[in-house]
N, C-alpha and C. Protein backbone atom coordinates (compact mmCIF):
# COMPACT_ATOMS: atom_id res chain seq x y z
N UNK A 1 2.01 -3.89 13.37
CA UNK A 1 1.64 -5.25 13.01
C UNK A 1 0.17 -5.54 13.30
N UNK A 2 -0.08 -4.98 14.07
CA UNK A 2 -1.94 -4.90 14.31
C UNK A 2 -2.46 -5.02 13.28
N UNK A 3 -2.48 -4.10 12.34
CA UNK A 3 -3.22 -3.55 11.28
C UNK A 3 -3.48 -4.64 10.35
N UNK A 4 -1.99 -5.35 9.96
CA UNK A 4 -1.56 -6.69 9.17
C UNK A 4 -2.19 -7.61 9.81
N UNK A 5 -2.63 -8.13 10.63
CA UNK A 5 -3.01 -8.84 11.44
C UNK A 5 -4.77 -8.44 11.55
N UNK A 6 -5.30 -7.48 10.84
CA UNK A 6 -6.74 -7.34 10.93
C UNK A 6 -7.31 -6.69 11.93
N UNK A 7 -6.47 -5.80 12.48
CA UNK A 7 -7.15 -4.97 13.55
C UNK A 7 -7.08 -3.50 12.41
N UNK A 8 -8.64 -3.40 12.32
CA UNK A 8 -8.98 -2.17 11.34
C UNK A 8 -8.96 -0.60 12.14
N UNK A 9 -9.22 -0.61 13.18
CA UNK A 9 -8.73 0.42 13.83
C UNK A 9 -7.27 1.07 13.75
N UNK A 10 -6.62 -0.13 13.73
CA UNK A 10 -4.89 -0.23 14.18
C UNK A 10 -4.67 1.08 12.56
N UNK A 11 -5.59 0.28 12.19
CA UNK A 11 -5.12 0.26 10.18
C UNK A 11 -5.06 2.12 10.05
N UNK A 12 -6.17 2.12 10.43
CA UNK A 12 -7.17 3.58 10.42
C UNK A 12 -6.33 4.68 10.76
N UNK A 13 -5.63 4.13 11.86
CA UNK A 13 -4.44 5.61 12.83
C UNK A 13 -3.15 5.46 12.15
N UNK A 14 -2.88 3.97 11.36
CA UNK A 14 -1.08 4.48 10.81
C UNK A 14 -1.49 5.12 9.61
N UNK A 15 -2.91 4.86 8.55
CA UNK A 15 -2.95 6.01 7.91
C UNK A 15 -3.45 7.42 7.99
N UNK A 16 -4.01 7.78 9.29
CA UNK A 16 -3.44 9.36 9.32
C UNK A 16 -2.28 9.53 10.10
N UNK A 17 -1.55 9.14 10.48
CA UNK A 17 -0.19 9.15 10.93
C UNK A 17 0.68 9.00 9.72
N UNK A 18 0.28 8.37 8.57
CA UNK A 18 1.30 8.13 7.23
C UNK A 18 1.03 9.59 6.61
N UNK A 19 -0.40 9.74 6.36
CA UNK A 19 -1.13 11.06 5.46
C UNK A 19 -0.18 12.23 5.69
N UNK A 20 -0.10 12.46 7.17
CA UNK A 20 0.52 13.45 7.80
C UNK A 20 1.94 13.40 7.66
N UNK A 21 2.22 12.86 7.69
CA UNK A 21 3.65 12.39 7.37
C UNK A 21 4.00 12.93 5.95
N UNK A 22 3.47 12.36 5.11
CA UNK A 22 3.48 12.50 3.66
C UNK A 22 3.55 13.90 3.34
N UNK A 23 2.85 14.44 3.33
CA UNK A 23 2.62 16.11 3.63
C UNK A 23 3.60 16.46 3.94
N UNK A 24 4.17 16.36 4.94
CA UNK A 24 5.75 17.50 5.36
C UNK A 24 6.59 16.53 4.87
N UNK A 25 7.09 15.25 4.49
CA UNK A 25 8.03 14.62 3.82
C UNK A 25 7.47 13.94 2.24
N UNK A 26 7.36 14.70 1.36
CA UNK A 26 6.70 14.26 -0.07
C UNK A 26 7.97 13.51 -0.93
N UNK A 27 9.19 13.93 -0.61
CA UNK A 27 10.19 13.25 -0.91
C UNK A 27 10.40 11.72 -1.00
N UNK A 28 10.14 11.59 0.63
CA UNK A 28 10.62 10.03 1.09
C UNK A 28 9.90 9.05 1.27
N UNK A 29 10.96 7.99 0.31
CA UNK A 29 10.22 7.19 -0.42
C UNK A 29 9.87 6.11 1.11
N UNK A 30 10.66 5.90 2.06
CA UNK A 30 10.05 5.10 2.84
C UNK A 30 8.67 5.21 3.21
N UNK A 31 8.45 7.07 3.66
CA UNK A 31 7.32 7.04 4.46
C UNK A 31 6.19 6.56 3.47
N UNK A 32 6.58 7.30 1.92
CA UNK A 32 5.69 6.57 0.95
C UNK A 32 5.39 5.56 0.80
N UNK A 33 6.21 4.45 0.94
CA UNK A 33 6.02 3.22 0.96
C UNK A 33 4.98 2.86 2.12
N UNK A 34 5.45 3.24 3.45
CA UNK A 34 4.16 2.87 4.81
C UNK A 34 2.78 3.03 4.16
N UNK A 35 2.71 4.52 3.62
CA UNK A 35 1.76 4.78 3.16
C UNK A 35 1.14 4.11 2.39
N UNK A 36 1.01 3.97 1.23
CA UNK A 36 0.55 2.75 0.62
C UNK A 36 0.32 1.41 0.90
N UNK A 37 1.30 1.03 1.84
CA UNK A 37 0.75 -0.31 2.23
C UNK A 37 -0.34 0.26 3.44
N UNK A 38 -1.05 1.62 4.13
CA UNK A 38 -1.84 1.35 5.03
C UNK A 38 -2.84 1.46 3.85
N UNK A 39 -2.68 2.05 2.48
CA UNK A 39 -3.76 2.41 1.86
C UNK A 39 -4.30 1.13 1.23
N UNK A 40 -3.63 0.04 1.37
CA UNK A 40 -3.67 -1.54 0.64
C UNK A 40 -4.63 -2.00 1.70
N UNK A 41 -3.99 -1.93 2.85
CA UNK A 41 -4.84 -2.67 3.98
C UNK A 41 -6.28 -1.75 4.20
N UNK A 42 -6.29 -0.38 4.02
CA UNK A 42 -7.71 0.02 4.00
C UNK A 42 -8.68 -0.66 2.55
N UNK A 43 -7.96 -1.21 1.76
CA UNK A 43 -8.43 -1.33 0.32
C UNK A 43 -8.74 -3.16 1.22
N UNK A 44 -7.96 -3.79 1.70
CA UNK A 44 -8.47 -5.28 2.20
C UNK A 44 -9.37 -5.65 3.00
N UNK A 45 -9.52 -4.31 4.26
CA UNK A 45 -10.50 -3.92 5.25
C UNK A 45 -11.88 -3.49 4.64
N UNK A 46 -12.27 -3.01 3.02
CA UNK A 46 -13.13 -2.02 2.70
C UNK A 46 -14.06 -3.00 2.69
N UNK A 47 -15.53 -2.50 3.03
CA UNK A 47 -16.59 -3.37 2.74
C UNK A 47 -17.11 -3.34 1.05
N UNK A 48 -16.95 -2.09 0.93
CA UNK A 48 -18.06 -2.05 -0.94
C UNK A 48 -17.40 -2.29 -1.56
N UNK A 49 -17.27 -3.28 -2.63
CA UNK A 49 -16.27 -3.57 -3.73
C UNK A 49 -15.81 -2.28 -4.32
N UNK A 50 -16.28 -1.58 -4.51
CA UNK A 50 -15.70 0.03 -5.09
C UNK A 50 -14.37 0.48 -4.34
N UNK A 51 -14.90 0.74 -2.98
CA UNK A 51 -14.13 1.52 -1.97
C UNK A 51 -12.83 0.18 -1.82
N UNK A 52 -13.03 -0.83 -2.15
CA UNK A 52 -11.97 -1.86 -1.88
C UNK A 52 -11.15 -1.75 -3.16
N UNK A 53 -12.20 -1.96 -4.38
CA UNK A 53 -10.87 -1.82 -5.40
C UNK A 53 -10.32 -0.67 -5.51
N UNK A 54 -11.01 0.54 -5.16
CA UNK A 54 -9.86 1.69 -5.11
C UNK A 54 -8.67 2.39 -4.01
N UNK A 55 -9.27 1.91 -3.12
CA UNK A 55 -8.30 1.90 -2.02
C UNK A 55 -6.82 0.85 -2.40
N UNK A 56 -7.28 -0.22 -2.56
CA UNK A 56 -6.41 -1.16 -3.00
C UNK A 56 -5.24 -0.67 -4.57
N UNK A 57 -6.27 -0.34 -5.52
CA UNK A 57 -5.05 0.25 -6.43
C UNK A 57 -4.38 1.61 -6.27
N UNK A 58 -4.85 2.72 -5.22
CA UNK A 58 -4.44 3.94 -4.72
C UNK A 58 -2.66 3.18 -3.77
N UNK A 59 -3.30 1.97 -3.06
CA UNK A 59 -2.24 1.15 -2.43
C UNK A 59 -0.68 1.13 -3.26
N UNK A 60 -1.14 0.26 -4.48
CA UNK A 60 -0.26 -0.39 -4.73
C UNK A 60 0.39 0.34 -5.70
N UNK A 61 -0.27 1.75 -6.38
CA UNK A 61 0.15 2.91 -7.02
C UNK A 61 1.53 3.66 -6.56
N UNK A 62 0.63 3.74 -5.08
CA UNK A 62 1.78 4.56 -4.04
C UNK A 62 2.83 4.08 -3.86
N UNK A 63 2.58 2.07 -4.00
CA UNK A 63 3.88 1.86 -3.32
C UNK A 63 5.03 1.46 -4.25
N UNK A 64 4.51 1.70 -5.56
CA UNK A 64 5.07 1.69 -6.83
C UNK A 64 5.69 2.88 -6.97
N UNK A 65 5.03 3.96 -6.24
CA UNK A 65 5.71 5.38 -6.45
C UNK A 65 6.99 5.42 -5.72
N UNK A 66 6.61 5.01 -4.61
CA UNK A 66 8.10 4.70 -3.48
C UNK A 66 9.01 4.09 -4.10
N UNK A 67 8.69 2.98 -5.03
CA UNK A 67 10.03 2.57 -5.83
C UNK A 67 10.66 3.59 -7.07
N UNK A 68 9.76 4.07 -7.73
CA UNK A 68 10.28 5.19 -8.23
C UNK A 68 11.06 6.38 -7.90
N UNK A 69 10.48 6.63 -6.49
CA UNK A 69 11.42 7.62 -6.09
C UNK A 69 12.15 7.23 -5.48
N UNK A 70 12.94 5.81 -4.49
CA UNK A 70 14.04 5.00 -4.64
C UNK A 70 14.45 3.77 -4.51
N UNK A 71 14.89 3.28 -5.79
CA UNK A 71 14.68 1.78 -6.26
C UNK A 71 15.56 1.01 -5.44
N UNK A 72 16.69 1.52 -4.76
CA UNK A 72 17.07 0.53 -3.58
C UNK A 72 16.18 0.35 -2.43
N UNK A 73 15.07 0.88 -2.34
CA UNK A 73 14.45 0.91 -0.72
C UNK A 73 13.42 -0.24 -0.95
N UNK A 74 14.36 -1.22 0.13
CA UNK A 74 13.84 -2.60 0.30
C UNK A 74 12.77 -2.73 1.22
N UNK A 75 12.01 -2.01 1.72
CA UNK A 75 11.37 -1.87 2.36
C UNK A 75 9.87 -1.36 1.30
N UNK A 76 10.13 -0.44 0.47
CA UNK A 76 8.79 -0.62 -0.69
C UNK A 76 8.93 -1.74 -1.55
N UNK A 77 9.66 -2.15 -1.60
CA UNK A 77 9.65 -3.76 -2.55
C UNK A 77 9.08 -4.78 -1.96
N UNK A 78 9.27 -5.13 -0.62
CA UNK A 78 8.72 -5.66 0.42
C UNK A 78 7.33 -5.65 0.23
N UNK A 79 7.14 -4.61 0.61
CA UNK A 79 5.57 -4.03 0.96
C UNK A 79 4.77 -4.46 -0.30
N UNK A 80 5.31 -4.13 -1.54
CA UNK A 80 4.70 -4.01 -2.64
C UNK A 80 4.62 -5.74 -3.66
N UNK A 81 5.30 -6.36 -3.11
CA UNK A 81 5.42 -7.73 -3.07
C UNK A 81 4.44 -8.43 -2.18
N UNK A 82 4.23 -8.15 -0.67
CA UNK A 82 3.10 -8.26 0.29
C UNK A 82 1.84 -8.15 -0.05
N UNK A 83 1.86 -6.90 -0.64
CA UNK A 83 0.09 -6.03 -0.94
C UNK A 83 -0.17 -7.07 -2.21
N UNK A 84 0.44 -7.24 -3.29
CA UNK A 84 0.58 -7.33 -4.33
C UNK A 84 0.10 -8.73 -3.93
N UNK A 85 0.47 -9.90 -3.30
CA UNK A 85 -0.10 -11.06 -3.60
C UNK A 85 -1.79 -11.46 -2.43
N UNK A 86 -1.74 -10.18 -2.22
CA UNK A 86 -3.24 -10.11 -1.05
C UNK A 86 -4.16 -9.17 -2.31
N UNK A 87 -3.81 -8.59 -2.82
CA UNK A 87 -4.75 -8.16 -3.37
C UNK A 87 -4.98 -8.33 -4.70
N UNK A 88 -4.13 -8.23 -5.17
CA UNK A 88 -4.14 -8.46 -6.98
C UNK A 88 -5.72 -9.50 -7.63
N UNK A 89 -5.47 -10.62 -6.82
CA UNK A 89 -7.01 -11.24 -6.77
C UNK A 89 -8.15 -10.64 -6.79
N UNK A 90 -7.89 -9.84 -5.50
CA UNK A 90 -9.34 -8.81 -5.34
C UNK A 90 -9.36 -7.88 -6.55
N UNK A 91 -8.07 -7.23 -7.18
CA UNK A 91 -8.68 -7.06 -8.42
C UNK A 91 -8.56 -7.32 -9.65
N UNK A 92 -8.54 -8.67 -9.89
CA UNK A 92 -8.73 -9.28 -11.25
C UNK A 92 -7.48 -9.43 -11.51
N UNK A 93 -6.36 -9.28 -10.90
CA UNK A 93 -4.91 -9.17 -11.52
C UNK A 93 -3.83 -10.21 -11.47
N UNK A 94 -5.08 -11.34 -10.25
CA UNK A 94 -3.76 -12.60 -9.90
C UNK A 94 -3.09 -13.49 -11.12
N UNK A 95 -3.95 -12.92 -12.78
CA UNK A 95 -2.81 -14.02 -13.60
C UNK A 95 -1.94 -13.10 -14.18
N UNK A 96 -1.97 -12.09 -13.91
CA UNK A 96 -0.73 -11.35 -14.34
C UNK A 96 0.96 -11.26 -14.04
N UNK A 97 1.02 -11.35 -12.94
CA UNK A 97 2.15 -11.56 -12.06
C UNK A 97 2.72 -10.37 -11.91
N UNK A 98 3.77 -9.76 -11.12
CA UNK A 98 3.67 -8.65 -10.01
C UNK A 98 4.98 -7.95 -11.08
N UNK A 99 4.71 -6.32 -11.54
CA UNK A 99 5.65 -6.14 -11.99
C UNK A 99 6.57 -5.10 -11.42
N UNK A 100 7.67 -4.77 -10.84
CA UNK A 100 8.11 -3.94 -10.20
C UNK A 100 8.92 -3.20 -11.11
N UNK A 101 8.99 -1.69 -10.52
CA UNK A 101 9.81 -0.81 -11.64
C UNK A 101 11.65 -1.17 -11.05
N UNK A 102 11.86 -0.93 -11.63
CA UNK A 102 13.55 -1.04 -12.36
C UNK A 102 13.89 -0.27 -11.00
């Protein structure tokens, strides 16, 4: 909860703790899901508009992937519902409205 809360350090260690993760579990969609939402919050934390909008859509990619690989896990819907109304603004996307896969 640090991280969510704006401690950028906090942010920094659950994504190499997610990265690593990811790597020996490429399967699971939870850890995928963490992942992406630390990659959202590095995308909210970023200073250069570049490094923010791509961090941010690498985010919300991933955590779209987590629903793909499993659409009951309420925990990437969550996340991706979360990221999704913090960032979408930052990139041009707030009149679109949030679309989640099936």
């Amino acid at each position: 909860m640090k991280g969510v809360d704006g401690d950028k350090k906090a942010v920094k260690i659950a994504y190499e703790i997610f990265l690593k993760l990811r790597k020996t579990e490429p399967d699971n969609a939870l850890i995928e899901a963490y992942y992406g939402s630390t990659l959202a919050l590095l995308g909210r934390d970023a200073v250069q508009p570049l490094e923010k909008a791509d961090k941010a859509q690498e985010g919300l990619d991933s955590l779209n992937q987590a629903i793909s690989m499993d659409p009951n896990q309420v925990v990437a819907r969550e996340h991706l519902s979360e990221a999704a109304g913090v960032l979408f603004p930052l990139l041009g996307n707030g009149d679109r409205g949030l679309h989640l896969p099936a």
